[in-house]
Protein backbone atom coordinates (compact mmCIF):
# COMPACT_ATOMS: atom_id res chain seq x y z
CA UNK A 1 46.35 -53.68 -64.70
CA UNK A 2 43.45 -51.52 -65.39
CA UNK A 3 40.96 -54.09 -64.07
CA UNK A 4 43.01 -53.51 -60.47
CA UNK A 5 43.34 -50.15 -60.58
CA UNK A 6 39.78 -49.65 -61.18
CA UNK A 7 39.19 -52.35 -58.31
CA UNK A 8 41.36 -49.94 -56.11
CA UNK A 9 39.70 -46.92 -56.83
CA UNK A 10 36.15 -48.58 -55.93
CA UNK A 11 37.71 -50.16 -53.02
CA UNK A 12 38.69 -46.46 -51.57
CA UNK A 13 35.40 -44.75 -52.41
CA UNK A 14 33.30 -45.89 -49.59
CA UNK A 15 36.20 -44.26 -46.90
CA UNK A 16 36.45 -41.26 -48.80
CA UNK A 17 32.42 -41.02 -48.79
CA UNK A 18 33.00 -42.08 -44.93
CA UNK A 19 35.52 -39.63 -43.96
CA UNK A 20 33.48 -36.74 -45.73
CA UNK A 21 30.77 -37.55 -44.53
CA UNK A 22 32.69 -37.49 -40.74
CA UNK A 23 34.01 -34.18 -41.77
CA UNK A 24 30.59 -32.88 -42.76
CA UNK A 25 29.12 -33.84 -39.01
CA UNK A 26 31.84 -32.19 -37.41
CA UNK A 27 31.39 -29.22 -38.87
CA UNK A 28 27.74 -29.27 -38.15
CA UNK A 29 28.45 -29.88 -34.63
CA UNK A 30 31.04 -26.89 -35.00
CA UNK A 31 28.44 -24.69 -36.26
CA UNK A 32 25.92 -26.18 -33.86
CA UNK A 33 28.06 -25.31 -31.11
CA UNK A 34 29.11 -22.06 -31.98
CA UNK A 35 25.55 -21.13 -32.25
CA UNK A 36 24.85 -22.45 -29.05
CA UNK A 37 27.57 -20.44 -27.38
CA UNK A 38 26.24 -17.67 -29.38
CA UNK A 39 22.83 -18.05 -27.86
CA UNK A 40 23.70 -18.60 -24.42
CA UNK A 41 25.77 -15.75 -23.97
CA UNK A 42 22.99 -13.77 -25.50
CA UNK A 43 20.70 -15.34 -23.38
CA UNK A 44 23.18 -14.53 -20.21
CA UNK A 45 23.42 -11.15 -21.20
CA UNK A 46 19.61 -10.27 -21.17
CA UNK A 47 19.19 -11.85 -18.19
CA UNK A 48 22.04 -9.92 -16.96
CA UNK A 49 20.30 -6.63 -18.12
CA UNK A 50 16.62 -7.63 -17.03
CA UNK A 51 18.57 -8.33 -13.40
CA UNK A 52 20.13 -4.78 -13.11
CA UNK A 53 16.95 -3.03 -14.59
CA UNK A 54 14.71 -4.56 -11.39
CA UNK A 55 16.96 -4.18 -8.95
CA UNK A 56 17.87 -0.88 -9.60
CA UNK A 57 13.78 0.10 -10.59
CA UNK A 58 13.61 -1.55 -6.66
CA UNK A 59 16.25 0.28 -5.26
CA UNK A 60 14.57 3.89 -6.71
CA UNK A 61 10.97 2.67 -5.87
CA UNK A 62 11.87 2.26 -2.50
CA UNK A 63 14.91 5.42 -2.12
CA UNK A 64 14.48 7.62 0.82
CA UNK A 65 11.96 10.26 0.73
CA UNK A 66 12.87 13.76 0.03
CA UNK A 67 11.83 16.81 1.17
CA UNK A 68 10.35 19.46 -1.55
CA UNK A 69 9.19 16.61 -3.14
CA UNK A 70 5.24 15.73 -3.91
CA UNK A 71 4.25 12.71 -2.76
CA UNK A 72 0.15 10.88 -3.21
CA UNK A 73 -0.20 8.08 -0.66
CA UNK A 74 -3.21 6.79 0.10
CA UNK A 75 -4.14 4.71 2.99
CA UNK A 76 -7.51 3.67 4.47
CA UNK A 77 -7.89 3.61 8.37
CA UNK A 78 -9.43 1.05 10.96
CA UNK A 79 -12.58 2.48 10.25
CA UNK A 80 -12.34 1.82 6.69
CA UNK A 81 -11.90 6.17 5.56
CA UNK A 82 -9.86 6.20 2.74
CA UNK A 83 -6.49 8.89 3.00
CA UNK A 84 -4.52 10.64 1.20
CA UNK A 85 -1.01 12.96 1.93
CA UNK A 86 -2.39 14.96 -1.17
CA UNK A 87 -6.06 15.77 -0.64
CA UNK A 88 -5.97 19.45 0.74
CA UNK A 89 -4.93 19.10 4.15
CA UNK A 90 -1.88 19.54 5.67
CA UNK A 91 -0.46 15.78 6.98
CA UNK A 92 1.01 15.07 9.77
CA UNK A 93 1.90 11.18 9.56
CA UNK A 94 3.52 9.01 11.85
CA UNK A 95 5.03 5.81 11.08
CA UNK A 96 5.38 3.34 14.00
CA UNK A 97 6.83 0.35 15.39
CA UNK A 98 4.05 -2.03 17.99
CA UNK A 99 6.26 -1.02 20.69
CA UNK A 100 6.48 3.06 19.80
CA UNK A 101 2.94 3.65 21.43
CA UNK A 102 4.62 6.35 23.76
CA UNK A 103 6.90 7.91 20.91
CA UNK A 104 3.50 8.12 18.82
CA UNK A 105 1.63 10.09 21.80
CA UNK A 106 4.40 12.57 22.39
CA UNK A 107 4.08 13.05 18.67
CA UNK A 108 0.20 13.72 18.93
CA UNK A 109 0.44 15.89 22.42
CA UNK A 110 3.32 18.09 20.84
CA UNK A 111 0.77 19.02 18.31
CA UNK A 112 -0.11 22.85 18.43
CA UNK A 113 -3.53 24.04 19.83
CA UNK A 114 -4.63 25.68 16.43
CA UNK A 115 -4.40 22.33 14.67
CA UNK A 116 -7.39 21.17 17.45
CA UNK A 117 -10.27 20.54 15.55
CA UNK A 118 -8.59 22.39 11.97
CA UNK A 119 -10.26 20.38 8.97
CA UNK A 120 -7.24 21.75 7.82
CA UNK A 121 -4.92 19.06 9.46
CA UNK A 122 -4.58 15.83 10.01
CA UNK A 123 -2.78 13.54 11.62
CA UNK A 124 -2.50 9.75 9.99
CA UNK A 125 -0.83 7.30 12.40
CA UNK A 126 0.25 3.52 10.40
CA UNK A 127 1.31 0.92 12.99
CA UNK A 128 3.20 -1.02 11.45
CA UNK A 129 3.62 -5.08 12.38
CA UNK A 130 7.12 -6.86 12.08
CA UNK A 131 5.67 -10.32 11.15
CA UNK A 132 2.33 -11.64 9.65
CA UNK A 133 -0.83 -12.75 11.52
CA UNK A 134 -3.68 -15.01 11.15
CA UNK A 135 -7.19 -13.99 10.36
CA UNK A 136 -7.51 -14.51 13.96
CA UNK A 137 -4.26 -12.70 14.92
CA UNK A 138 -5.50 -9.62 13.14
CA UNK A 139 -8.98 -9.37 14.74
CA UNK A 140 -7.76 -9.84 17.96
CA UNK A 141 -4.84 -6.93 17.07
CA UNK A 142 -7.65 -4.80 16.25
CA UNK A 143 -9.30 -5.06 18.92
CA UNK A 144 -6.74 -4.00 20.95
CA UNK A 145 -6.10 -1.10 18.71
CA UNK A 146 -9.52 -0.32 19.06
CA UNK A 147 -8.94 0.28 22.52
CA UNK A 148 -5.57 2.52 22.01
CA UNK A 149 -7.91 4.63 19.75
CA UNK A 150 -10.46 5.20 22.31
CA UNK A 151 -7.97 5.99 25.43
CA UNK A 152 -6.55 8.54 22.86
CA UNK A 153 -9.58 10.05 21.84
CA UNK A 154 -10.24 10.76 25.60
CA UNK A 155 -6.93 12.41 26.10
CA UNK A 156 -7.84 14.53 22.84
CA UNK A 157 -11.08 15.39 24.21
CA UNK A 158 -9.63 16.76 27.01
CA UNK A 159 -7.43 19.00 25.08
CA UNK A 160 -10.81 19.66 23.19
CA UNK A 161 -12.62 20.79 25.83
CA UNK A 162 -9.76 22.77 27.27
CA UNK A 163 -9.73 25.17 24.15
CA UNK A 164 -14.00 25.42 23.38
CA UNK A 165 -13.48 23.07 20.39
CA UNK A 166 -16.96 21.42 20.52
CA UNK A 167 -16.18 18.24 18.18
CA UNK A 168 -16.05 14.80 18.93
CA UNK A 169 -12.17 13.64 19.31
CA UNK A 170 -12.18 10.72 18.20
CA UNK A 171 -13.50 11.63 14.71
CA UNK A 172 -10.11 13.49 14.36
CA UNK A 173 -8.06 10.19 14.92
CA UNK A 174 -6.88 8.14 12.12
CA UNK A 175 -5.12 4.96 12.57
CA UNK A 176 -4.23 2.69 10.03
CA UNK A 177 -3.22 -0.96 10.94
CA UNK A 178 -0.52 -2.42 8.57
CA UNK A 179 -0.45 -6.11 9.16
CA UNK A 180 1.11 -6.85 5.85
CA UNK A 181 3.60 -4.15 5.23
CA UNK A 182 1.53 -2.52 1.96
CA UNK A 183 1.12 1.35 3.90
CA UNK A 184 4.84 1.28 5.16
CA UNK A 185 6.17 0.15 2.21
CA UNK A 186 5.17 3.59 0.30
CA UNK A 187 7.42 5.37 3.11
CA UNK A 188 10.16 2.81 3.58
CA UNK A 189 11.93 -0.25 2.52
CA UNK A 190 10.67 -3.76 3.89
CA UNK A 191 14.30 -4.64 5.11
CA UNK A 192 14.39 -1.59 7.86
CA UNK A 193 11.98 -2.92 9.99
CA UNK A 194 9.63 -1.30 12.03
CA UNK A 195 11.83 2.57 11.60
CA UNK A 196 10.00 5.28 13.18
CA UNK A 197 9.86 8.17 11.16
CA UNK A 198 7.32 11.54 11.42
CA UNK A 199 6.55 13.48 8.47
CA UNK A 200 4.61 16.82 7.49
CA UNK A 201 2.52 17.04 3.91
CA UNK A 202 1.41 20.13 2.70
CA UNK A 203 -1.97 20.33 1.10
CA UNK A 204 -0.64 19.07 -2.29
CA UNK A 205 1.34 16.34 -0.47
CA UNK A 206 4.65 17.65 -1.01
CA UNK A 207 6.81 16.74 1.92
CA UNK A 208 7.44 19.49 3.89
CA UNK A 209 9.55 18.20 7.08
CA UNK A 210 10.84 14.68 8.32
CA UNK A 211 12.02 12.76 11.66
CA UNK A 212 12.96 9.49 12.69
CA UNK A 213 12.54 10.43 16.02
CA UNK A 214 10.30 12.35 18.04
CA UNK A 215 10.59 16.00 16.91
CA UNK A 216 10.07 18.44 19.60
CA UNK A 217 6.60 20.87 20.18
CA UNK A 218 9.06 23.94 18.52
CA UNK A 219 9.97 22.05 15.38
CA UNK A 220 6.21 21.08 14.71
CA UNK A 221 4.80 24.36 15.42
CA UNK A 222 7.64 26.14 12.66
CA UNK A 223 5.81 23.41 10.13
CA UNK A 224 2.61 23.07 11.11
CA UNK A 225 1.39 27.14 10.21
């Protein structure tokens, strides 16, 4: 009797080990899991928080402009000047579609007569291109901007000589070609296009007046003093 019941108990070891040993995996795979779970929603939750923190550092980088409000862009010209809305003049800068050519000279001729030849203003005009170009593209763009500038600078001259101003016009003209959207996108988001807009700097470049359409010769002469 004791001989079998000893033969029984060693015959039901080996399961027992078995089945703890089954029990011991599935709680590692418990554990495993929850830690898993643990992780991932961790995980999902930074991600979640990295997500809202850019968009929403995008959405303010790119916010509407507001008047009162100092602003330092710089831009450098077809000529290669480097420019600033907050180097001592007072700005007048257009923004500008390729197809707002006439918008931007009504801008320019609405300009008052004591602004002629005035080192302290200046007038900054970024042409802004809806898609990409080539090496090639650009060079032959350029060109033809080139050309703009100079049929401008005659108009200006003209004006010039009208009011004694002996200066060379087209010294006062600043164009800036923006083939890949890095002036605009100081001024406005990426997504609205080619948006016209005029704005006034004062000398420290806070913004003193804005338009997204041509303002009239009144409302620049009660900015431009």
């Amino acid at each position: 009797m004791s001989r079998k019941c000893k033969s029984s108990e060693s015959s039901n070891g080996p399961s027992e080990k078995s089945s703890d040993a089954e029990r011991t995996k599935g709680c590692q795979r418990t554990t495993s899991s929850a830690i898993c779970l643990l992780v991932n929603v961790r995980a999902l939750q930074f991600f979640f928080v990295a997500a809202t923190s850019w968009c929403l550092g995008d959405a303010l980088a790119h916010a509407s402009l507001s008047s009162g409000v100092t602003y330092s862009f710089n831009f450098t010209d077809i000529d290669g000047k480097k420019l600033s809305t907050a180097e001592g003049h007072i700005t007048l800068l257009v923004l500008a579609g390729t197809a707002d050519g006439e918008k931007a000279r009504a801008v320019g001729e609405g300009v008052p007569d004591h602004c002629l030849g005035n080192a302290d203003y200046k007038m900054i005009t970024i042409i802004r291109f809806a898609r990409s170009h080539t090496a090639v593209g650009r060079r032959i763009a350029t060109v033809f901007i080139r050309h703009r500038i100079n049929t401008a600078a005659k108009r200006l001259q003209a004006r010039y000589d009208g009011q004694k101003i002996v200066r060379d016009a087209r010294e006062d003209i600043f164009v800036v070609p923006d083939f890949d959207g890095t002036a605009s996108s100081q001024l406005v988001e990426q997504s609205k296009g080619t948006e016209f807009q005029v704005l006034v700097f004062a000398r420290d470049g806070k913004l003193l007046a804005q338009w997204t359409d041509v303002p009239s010769p009144k409302q620049l002469a009660d900015v431009l003093k």
